[in-house]
Protein backbone atom coordinates (compact mmCIF):
# COMPACT_ATOMS: atom_id res chain seq x y z
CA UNK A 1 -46.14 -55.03 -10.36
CA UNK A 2 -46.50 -57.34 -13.00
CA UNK A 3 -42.91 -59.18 -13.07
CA UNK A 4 -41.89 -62.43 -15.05
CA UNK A 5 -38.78 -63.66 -15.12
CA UNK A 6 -37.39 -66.95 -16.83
CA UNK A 7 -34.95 -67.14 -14.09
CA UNK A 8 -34.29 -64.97 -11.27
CA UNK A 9 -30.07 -64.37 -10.77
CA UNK A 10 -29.66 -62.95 -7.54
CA UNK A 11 -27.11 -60.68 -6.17
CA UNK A 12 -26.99 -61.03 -2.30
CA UNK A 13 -25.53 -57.68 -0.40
CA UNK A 14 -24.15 -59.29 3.21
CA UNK A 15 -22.20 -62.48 3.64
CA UNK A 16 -22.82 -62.91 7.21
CA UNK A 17 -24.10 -65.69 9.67
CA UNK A 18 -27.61 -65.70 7.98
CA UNK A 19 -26.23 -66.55 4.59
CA UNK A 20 -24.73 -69.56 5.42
CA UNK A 21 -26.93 -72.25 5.95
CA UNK A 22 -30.71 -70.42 6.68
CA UNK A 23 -30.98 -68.36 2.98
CA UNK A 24 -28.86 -67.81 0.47
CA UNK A 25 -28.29 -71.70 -0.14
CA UNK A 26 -31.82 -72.17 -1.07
CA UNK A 27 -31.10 -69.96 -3.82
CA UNK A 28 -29.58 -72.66 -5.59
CA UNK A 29 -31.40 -75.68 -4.99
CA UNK A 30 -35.25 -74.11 -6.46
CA UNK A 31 -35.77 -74.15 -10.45
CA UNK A 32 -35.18 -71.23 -12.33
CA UNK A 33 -33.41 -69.57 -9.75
CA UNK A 34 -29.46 -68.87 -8.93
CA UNK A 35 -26.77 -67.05 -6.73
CA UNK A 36 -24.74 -65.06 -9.26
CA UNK A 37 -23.03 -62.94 -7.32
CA UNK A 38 -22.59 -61.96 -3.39
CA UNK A 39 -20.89 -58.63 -1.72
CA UNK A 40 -19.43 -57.82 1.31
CA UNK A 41 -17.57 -55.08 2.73
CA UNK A 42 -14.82 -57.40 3.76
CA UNK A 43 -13.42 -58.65 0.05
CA UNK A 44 -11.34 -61.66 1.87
CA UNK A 45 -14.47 -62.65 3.32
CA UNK A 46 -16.68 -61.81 0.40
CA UNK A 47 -14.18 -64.02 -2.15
CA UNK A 48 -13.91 -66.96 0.37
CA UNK A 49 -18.19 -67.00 0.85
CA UNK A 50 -18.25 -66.89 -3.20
CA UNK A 51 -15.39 -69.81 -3.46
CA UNK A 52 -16.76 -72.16 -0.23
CA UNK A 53 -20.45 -71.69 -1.99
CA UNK A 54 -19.32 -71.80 -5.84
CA UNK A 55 -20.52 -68.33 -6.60
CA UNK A 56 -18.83 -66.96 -9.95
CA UNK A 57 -18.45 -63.19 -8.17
CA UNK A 58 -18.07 -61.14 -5.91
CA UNK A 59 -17.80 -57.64 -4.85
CA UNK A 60 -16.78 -55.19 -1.99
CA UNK A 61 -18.63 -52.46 -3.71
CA UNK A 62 -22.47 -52.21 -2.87
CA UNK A 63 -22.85 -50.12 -6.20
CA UNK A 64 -21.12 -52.63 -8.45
CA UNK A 65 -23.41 -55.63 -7.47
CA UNK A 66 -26.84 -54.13 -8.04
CA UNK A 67 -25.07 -52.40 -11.28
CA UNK A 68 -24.34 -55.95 -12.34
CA UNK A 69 -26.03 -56.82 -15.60
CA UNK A 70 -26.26 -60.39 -14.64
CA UNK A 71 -28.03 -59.76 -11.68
CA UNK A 72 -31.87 -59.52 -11.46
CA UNK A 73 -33.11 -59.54 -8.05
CA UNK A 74 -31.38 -58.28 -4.86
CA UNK A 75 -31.36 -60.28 -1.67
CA UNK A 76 -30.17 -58.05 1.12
CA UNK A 77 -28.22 -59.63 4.40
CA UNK A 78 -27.08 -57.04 5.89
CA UNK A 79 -28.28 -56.22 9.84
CA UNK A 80 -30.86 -53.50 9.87
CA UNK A 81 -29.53 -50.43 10.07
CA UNK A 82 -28.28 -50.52 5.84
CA UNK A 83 -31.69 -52.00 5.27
CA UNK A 84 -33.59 -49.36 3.29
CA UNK A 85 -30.70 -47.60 1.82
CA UNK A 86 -29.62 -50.46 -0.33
CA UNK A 87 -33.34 -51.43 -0.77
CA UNK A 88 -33.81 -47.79 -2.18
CA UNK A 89 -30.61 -48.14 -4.22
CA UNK A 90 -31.73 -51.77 -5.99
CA UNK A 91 -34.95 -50.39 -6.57
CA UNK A 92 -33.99 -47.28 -8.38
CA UNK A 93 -31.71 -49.86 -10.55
CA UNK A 94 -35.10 -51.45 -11.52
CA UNK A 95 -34.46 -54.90 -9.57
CA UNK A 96 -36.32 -56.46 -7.05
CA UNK A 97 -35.39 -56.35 -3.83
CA UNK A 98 -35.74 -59.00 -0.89
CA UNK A 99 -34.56 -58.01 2.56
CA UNK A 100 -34.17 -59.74 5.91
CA UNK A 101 -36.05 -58.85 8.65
CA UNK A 102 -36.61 -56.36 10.55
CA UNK A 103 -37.63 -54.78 7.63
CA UNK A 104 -35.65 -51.68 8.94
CA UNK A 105 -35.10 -50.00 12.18
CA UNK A 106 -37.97 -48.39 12.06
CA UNK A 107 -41.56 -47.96 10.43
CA UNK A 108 -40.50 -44.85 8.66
CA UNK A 109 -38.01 -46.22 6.49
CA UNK A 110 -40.39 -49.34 6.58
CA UNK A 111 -43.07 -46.82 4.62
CA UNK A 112 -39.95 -44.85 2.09
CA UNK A 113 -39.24 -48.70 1.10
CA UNK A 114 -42.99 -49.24 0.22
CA UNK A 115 -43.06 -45.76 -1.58
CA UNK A 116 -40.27 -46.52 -3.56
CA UNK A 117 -40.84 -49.85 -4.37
CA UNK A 118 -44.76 -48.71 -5.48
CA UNK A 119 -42.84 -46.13 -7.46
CA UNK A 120 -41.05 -48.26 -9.53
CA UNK A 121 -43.59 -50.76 -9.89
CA UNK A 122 -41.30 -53.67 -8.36
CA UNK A 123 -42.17 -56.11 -5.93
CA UNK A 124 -40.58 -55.49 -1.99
CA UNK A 125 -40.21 -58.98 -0.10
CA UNK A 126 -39.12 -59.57 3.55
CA UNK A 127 -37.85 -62.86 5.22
CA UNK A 128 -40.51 -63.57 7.35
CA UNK A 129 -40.30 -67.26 6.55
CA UNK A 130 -42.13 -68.39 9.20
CA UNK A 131 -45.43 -67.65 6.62
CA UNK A 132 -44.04 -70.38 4.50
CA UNK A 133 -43.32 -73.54 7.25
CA UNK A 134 -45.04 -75.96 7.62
CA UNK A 135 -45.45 -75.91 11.11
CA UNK A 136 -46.98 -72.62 11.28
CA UNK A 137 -48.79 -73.07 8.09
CA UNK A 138 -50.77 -76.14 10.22
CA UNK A 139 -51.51 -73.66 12.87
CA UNK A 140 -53.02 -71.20 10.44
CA UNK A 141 -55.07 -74.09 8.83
CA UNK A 142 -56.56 -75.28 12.61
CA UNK A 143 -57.32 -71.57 12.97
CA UNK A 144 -59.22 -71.75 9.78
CA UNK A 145 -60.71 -74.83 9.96
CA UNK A 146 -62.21 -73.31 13.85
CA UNK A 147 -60.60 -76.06 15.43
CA UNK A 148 -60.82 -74.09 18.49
CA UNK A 149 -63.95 -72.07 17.59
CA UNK A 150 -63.71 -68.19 17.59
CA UNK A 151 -60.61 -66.81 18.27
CA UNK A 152 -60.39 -65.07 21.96
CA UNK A 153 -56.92 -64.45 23.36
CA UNK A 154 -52.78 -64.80 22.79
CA UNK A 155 -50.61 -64.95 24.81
CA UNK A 156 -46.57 -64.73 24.12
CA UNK A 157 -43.99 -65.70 26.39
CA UNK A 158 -40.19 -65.76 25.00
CA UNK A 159 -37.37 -65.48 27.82
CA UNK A 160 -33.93 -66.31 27.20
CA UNK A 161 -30.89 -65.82 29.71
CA UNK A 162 -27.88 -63.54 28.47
CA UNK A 163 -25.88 -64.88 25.52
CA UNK A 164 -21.85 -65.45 26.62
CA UNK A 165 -21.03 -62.57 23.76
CA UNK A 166 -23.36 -60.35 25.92
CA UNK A 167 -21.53 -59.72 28.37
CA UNK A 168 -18.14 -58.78 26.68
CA UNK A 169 -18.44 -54.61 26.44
CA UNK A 170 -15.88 -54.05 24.46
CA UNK A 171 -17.29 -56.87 22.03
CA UNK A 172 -21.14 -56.67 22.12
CA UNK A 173 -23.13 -58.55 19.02
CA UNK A 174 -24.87 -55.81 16.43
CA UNK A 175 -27.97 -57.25 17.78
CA UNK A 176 -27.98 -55.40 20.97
CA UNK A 177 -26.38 -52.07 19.36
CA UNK A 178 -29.53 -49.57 18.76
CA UNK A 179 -27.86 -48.00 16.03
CA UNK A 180 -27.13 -51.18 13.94
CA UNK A 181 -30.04 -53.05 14.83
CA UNK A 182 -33.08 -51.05 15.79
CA UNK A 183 -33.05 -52.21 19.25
CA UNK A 184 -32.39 -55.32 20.83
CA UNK A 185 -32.98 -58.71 20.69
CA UNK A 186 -36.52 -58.26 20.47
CA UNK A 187 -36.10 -56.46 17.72
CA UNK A 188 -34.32 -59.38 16.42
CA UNK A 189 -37.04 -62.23 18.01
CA UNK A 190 -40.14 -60.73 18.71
CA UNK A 191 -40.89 -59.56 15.02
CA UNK A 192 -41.06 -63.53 13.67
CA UNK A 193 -43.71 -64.03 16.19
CA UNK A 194 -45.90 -61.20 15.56
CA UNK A 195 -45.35 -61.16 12.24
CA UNK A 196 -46.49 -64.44 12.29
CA UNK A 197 -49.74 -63.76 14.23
CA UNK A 198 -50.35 -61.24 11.88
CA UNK A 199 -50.76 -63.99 9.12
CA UNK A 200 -52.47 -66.62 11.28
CA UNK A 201 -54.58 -63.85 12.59
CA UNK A 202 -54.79 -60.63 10.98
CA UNK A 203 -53.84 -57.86 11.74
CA UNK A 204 -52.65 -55.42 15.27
CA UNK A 205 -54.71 -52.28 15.26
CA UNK A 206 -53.86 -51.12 18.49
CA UNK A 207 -50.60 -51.61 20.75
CA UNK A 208 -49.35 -50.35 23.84
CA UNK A 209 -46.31 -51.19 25.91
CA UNK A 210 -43.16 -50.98 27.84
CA UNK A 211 -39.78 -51.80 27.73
CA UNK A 212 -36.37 -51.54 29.96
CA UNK A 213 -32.83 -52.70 30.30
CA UNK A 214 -32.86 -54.71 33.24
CA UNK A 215 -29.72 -56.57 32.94
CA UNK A 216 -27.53 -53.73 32.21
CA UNK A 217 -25.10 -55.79 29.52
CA UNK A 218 -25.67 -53.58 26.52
CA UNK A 219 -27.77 -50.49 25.81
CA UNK A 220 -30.81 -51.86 24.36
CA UNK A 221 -33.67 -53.26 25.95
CA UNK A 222 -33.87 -56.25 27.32
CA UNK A 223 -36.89 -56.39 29.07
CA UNK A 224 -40.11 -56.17 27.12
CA UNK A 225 -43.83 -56.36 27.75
CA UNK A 226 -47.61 -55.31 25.51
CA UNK A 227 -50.90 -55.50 25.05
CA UNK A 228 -52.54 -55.16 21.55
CA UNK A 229 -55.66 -56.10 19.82
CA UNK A 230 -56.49 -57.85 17.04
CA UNK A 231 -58.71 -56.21 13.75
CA UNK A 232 -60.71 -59.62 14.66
CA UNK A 233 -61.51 -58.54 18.06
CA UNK A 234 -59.24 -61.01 19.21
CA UNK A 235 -57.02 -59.98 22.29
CA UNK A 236 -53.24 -60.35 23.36
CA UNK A 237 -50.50 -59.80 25.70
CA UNK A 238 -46.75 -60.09 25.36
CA UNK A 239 -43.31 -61.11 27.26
CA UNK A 240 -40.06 -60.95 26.09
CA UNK A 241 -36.90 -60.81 28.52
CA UNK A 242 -33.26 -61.89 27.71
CA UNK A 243 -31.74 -61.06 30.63
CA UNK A 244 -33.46 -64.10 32.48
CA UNK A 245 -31.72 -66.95 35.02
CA UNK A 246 -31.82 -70.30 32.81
CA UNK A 247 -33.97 -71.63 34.74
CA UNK A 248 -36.92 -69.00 33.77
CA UNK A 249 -36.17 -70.27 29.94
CA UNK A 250 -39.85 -70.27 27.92
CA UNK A 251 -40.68 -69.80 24.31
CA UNK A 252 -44.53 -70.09 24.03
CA UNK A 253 -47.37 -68.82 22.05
CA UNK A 254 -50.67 -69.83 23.09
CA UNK A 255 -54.54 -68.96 21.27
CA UNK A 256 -57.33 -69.82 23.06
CA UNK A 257 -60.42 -70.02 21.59
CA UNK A 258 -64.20 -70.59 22.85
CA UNK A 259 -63.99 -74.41 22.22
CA UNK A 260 -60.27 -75.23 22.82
CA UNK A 261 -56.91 -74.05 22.44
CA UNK A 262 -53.86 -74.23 20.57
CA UNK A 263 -49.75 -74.01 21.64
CA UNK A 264 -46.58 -73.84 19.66
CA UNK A 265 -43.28 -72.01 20.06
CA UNK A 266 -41.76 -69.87 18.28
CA UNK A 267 -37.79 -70.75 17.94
CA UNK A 268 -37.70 -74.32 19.77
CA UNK A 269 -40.28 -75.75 17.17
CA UNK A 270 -41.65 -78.10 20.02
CA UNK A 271 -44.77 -80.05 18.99
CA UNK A 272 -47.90 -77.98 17.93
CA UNK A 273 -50.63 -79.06 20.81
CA UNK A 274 -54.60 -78.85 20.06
CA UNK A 275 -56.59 -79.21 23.15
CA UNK A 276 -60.16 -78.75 22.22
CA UNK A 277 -63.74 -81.03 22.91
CA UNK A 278 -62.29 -84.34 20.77
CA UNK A 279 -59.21 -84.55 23.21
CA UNK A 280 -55.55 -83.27 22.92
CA UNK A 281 -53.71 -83.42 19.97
CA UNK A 282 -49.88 -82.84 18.41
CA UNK A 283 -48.21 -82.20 15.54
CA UNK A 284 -44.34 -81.63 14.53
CA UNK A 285 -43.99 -80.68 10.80
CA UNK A 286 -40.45 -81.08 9.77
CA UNK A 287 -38.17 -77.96 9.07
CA UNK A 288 -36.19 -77.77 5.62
CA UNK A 289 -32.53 -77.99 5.60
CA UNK A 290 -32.50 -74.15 4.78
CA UNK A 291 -35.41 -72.94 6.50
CA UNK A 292 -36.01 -69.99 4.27
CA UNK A 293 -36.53 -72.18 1.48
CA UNK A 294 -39.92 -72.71 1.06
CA UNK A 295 -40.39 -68.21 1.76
CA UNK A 296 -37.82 -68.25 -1.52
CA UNK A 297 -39.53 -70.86 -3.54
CA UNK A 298 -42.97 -68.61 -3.14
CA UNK A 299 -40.92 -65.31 -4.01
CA UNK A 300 -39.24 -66.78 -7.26
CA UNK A 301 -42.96 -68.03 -8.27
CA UNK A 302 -44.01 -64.41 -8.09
CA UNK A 303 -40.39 -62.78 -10.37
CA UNK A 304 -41.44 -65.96 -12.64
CA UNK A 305 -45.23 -64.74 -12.60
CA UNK A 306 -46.43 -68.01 -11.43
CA UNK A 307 -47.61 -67.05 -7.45
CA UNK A 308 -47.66 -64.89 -5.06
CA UNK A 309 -45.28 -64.47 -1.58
CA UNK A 310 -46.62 -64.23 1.93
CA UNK A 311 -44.51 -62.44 3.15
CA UNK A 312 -43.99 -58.67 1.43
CA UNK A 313 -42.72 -54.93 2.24
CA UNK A 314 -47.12 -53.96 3.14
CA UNK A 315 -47.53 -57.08 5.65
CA UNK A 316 -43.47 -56.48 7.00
CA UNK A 317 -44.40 -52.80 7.81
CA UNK A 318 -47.30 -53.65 9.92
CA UNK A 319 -44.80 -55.86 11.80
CA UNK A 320 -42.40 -52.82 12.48
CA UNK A 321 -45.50 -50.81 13.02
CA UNK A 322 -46.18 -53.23 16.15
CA UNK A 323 -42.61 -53.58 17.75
CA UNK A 324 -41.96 -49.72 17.48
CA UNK A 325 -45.64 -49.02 19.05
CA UNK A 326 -44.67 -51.42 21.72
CA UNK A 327 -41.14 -49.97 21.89
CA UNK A 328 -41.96 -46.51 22.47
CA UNK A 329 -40.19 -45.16 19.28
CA UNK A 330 -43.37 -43.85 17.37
CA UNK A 331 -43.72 -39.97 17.39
């Protein structure tokens, strides 16, 4: 998949919530690498994104971005469900694609991606940006450094109480609609920490779990809890619930090890804590202003032929692979 661009002009499909401040302004602020052109279904909202972020066009028409001659790559923004078909359709137009996260709504589009992507000999990124921050990059380079000695145990813990938006019926977010989203919000959550694990770690080989709707605000699950295993050896449980009083709030990942331990969060980016034989230690590596950017600067190295990204459609799969084993949704 040998790509090299002089500059990588991307067309972005979706001009929602995540393009405003988290992505698709990074685009503009790394070398030899621009917005050219955004789409949404919506064309007042598609021409006011492209005149509030100086874009030169836009489109309503999925077809008529990636068809755009100006346009090289394909950033896709769109909530899961529209995931692989516009992957499949920018890859069949010879451009690379790179798509938010969950990769899809499920593993099997997760693979036809893959297929398609191997097929046309173009690289398949997903936003799993949490490979490229610092603060989970210092994790990793504890882990690596044994810091804690051999790896034993995780253990996840992520509750949240119901969102305001939640509990309108007649108004429910696409993240808690099954059909747009793949499931719920741990769908939407959960993946950035295991994917995440996955890096730091290596990979799940085996998963089992369960989930309910315990709140009864919106047909997904709310209610989540696993087990899975490590190719290391290394072991791990999991709790997610957003359905919780405030009080129960937690967002915690912890790795013990045979000579210490290590804690971070996930989402509230609370200082990274190293307990281990030479005392307790913390960290708190600073966030970029678009916190995607550093995930984008390692993708346009790889269209320029100059690196290589973290995060990609193989190590994304194995993320969906996960949540749907722990889900229940794998045949």
């Amino acid at each position: 998949m040998a790509i090299s661009f002089d500059e990588v002009r991307w067309g972005m499909i979706g001009c929602g919530a995540v393009a405003e401040r988290k992505s698709a302004p990074a685009f503009d602020k790394i070398a030899h690498s621009r917005l050219v052109a955004v789409m949404g279904r919506n064309p007042a909202k598609a021409a006011d994104y492209a005149a509030r972020h100086g874009v030169a066009r836009w489109y309503a028409d999925t077809e008529k971005l990636i068809a755009d001659p100006e346009v090289n790559a394909v950033y896709i923004a769109t909530p899961p469900a529209s995931h692989a078909e516009y992957a499949l359709q920018a890859l069949a137009a010879g451009k690379p694609v790179y798509v938010e996260k969950p990769m899809a709504c499920r593993y099997g589009e997760c693979l036809t991606m893959n297929q398609a992507a191997e097929a046309a000999g173009l690289p398949l990124f997903v936003a799993y940006y949490r490979r490229a921050l610092p603060y989970f990059l210092h994790v990793k380079e504890l882990l690596d450094a044994g810091a804690i000695g051999t790896i034993l145990a995780v253990n996840i813990s992520l509750v949240q109480s119901p969102r305001p938006a939640d509990r309108n019926p007649d108004r429910l977010p696409w993240r808690v609609k099954p059909e747009i989203a793949g499931g719920g919000y741990f769908f939407d959550l959960a993946c950035h920490t295991l994917d995440v694990l996955d890096f730091m770690l290596g990979p799940i080989i085996d998963v089992s779990g369960h989930s309910a709707n315990r709140g009864g605000l919106y047909p997904a699950e709310d209610t989540v809890s696993a087990s899975f295993r490590f190719a290391n050896g290394a072991i791990g449980s999991g709790f997610w619930c957003f359905a919780a009083a405030e009080s129960g709030r937690a967002d915690r990942v912890e790795i013990l090890g045979s000579a210490g331990a290590i804690r971070f969060a996930s989402f509230a980016f609370t200082p990274i804590v190293l307990e281990n034989g030479t005392g307790t230690r913390q960290w708190l590596p600073p966030n970029p202003e678009n916190i995607q950017l550093h995930l984008i600067e390692a993708i346009v190295a790889e269209l320029r032929g100059l690196g290589r990204s973290p995060s990609t459609g193989a190590t994304a799969a194995r993320t969906q692979w996960v949540m749907d084993a722990i889900a229940g949704h794998l045949a």
